[in-house]
Protein backbone atom coordinates (compact mmCIF):
# COMPACT_ATOMS: atom_id res chain seq x y z
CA UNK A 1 97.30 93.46 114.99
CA UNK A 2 96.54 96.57 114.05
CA UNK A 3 98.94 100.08 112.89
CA UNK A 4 99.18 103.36 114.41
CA UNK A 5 100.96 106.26 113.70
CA UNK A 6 103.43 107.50 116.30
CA UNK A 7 106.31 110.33 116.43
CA UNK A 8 109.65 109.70 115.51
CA UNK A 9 111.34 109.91 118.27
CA UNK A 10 109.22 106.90 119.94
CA UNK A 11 110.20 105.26 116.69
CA UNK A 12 113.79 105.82 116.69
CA UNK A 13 113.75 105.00 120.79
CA UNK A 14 112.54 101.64 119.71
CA UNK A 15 114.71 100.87 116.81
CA UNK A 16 117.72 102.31 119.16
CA UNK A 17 116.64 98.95 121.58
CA UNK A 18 115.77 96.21 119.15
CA UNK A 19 117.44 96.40 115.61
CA UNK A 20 119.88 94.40 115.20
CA UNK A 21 122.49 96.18 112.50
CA UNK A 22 121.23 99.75 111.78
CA UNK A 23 121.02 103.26 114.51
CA UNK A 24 117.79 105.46 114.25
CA UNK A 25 117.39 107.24 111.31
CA UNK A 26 117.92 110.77 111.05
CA UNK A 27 114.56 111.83 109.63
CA UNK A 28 112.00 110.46 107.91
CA UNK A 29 108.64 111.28 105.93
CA UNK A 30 106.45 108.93 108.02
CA UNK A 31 106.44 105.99 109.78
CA UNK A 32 103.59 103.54 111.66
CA UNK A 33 103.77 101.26 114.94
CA UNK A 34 102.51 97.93 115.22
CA UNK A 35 100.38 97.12 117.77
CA UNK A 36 99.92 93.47 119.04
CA UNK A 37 96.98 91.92 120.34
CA UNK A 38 97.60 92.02 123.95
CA UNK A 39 98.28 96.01 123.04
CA UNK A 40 101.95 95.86 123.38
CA UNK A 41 104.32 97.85 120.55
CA UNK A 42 105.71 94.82 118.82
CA UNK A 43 107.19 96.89 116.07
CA UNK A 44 107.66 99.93 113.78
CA UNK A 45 108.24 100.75 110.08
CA UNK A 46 109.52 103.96 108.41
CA UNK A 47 109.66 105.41 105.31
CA UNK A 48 111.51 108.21 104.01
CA UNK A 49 112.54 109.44 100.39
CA UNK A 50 114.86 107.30 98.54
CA UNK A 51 118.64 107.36 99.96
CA UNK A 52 120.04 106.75 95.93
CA UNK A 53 119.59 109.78 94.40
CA UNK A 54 118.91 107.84 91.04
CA UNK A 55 115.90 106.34 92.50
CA UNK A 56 114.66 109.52 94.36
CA UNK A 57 111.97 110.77 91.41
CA UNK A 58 109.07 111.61 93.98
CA UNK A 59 107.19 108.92 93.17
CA UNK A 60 109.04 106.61 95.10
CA UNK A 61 109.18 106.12 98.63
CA UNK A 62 111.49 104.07 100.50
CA UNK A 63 111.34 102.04 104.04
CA UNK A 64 114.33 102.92 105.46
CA UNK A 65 113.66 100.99 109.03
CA UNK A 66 111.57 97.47 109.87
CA UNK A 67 112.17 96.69 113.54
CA UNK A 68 109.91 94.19 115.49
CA UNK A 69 110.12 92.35 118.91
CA UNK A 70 109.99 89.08 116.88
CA UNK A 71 106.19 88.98 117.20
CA UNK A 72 104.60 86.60 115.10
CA UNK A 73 103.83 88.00 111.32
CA UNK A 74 104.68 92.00 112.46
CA UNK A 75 107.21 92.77 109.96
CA UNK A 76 104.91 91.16 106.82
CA UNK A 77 101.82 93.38 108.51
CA UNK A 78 104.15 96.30 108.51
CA UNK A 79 105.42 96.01 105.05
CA UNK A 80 102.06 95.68 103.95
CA UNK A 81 100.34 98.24 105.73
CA UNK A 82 103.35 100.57 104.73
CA UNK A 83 102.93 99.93 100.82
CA UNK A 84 98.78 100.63 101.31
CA UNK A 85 99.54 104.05 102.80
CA UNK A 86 102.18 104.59 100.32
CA UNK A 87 100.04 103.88 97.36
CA UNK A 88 96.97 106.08 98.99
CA UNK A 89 99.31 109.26 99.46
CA UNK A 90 100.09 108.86 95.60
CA UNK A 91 103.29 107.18 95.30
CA UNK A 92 103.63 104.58 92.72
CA UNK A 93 106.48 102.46 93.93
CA UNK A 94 107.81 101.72 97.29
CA UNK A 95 111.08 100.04 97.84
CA UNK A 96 113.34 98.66 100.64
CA UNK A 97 116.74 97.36 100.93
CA UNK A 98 117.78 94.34 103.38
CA UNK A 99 120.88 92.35 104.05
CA UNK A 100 121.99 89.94 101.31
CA UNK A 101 122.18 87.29 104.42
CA UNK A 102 118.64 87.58 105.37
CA UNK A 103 115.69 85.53 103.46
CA UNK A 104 113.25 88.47 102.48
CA UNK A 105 110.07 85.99 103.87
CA UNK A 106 107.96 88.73 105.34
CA UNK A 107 108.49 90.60 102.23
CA UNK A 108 107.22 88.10 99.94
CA UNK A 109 104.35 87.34 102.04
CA UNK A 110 103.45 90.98 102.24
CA UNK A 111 103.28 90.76 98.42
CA UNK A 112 106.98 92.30 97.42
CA UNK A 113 109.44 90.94 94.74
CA UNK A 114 113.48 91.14 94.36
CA UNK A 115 114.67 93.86 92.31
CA UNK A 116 118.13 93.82 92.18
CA UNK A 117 121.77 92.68 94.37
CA UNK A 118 123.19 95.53 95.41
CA UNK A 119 127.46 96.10 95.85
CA UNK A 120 127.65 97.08 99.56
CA UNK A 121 130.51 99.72 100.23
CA UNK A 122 131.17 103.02 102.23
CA UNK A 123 130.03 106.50 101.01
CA UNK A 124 133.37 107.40 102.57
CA UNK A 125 135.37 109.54 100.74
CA UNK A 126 137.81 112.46 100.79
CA UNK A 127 136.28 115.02 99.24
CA UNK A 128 132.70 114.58 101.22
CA UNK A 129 134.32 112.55 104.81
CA UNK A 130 131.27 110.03 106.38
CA UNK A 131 131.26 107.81 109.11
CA UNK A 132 129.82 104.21 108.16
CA UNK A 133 127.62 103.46 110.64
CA UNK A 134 125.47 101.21 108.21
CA UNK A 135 126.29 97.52 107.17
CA UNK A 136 128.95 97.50 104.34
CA UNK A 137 128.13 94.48 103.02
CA UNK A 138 125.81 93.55 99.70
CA UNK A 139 121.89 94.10 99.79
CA UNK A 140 119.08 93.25 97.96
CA UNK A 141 116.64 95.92 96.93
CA UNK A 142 113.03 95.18 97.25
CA UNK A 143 110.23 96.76 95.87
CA UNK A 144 106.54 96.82 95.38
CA UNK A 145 104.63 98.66 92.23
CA UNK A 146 101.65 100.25 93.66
């Protein structure tokens, strides 16, 4: 495998096909696809700054999408890859958040730990109106010092 970047739009087109709970994101700071073997796009990984504003201290970067075609170790490569590009444009923590129902494997094989259970809710509200279109449910935030 090896990682390449590409423009956002290729990486939101993809995302758009494949991910299973979340739409393209909106912008992002930079993000990387993964190229298989055979030289097929088997997934893509972007990072943007932090979406809690108690986090966002701009040293802290945050992968807001991990989307693969289910090829064999992408998403572990991707996290990985992600956190050395991180670390070598100067940030000193990178951080992710995924589904309370999902395991977290290819983060702990790309070298990440649990940081914290997150309450899952809507940013809904009257005085600033949202649509949800993200999962409402509880997370786990991940996170990597680098």
């Amino acid at each position: 495998m090896k990682a390449e970047p590409i423009e956002l739009k290729i990486a939101n087109e993809f995302v758009a096909n494949l991910h299973r709970h979340h739409p393209p994101v909106y912008r992002d700071k930079f993000r990387l696809a993964c190229i298989a073997d055979d030289g097929h796009m088997c997934g893509v990984i972007q990072a943007a700054r932090p979406v809690s504003r108690h986090i966002d201290n701009g040293k802290t970067i945050e992968v807001v999408r991990c989307c693969t075609d289910g090829e064999y170790n992408a998403c572990s490569f991707l996290y990985s890859r992600m956190a050395r590009i991180a670390k070598e444009m100067g940030y000193k923590k990178i951080i992710t958040y995924i589904l309370d129902s999902e395991t977290g494997a290819s983060l702990k094989a790309a070298g990440w730990h649990k940081e914290a259970d997150t309450y899952g809710h809507s940013w809904n509200c009257s005085s600033r109106p949202r649509i949800t279109k993200a999962p409402q449910c509880n997370k786990q935030r991940w996170s990597k010092a680098l």
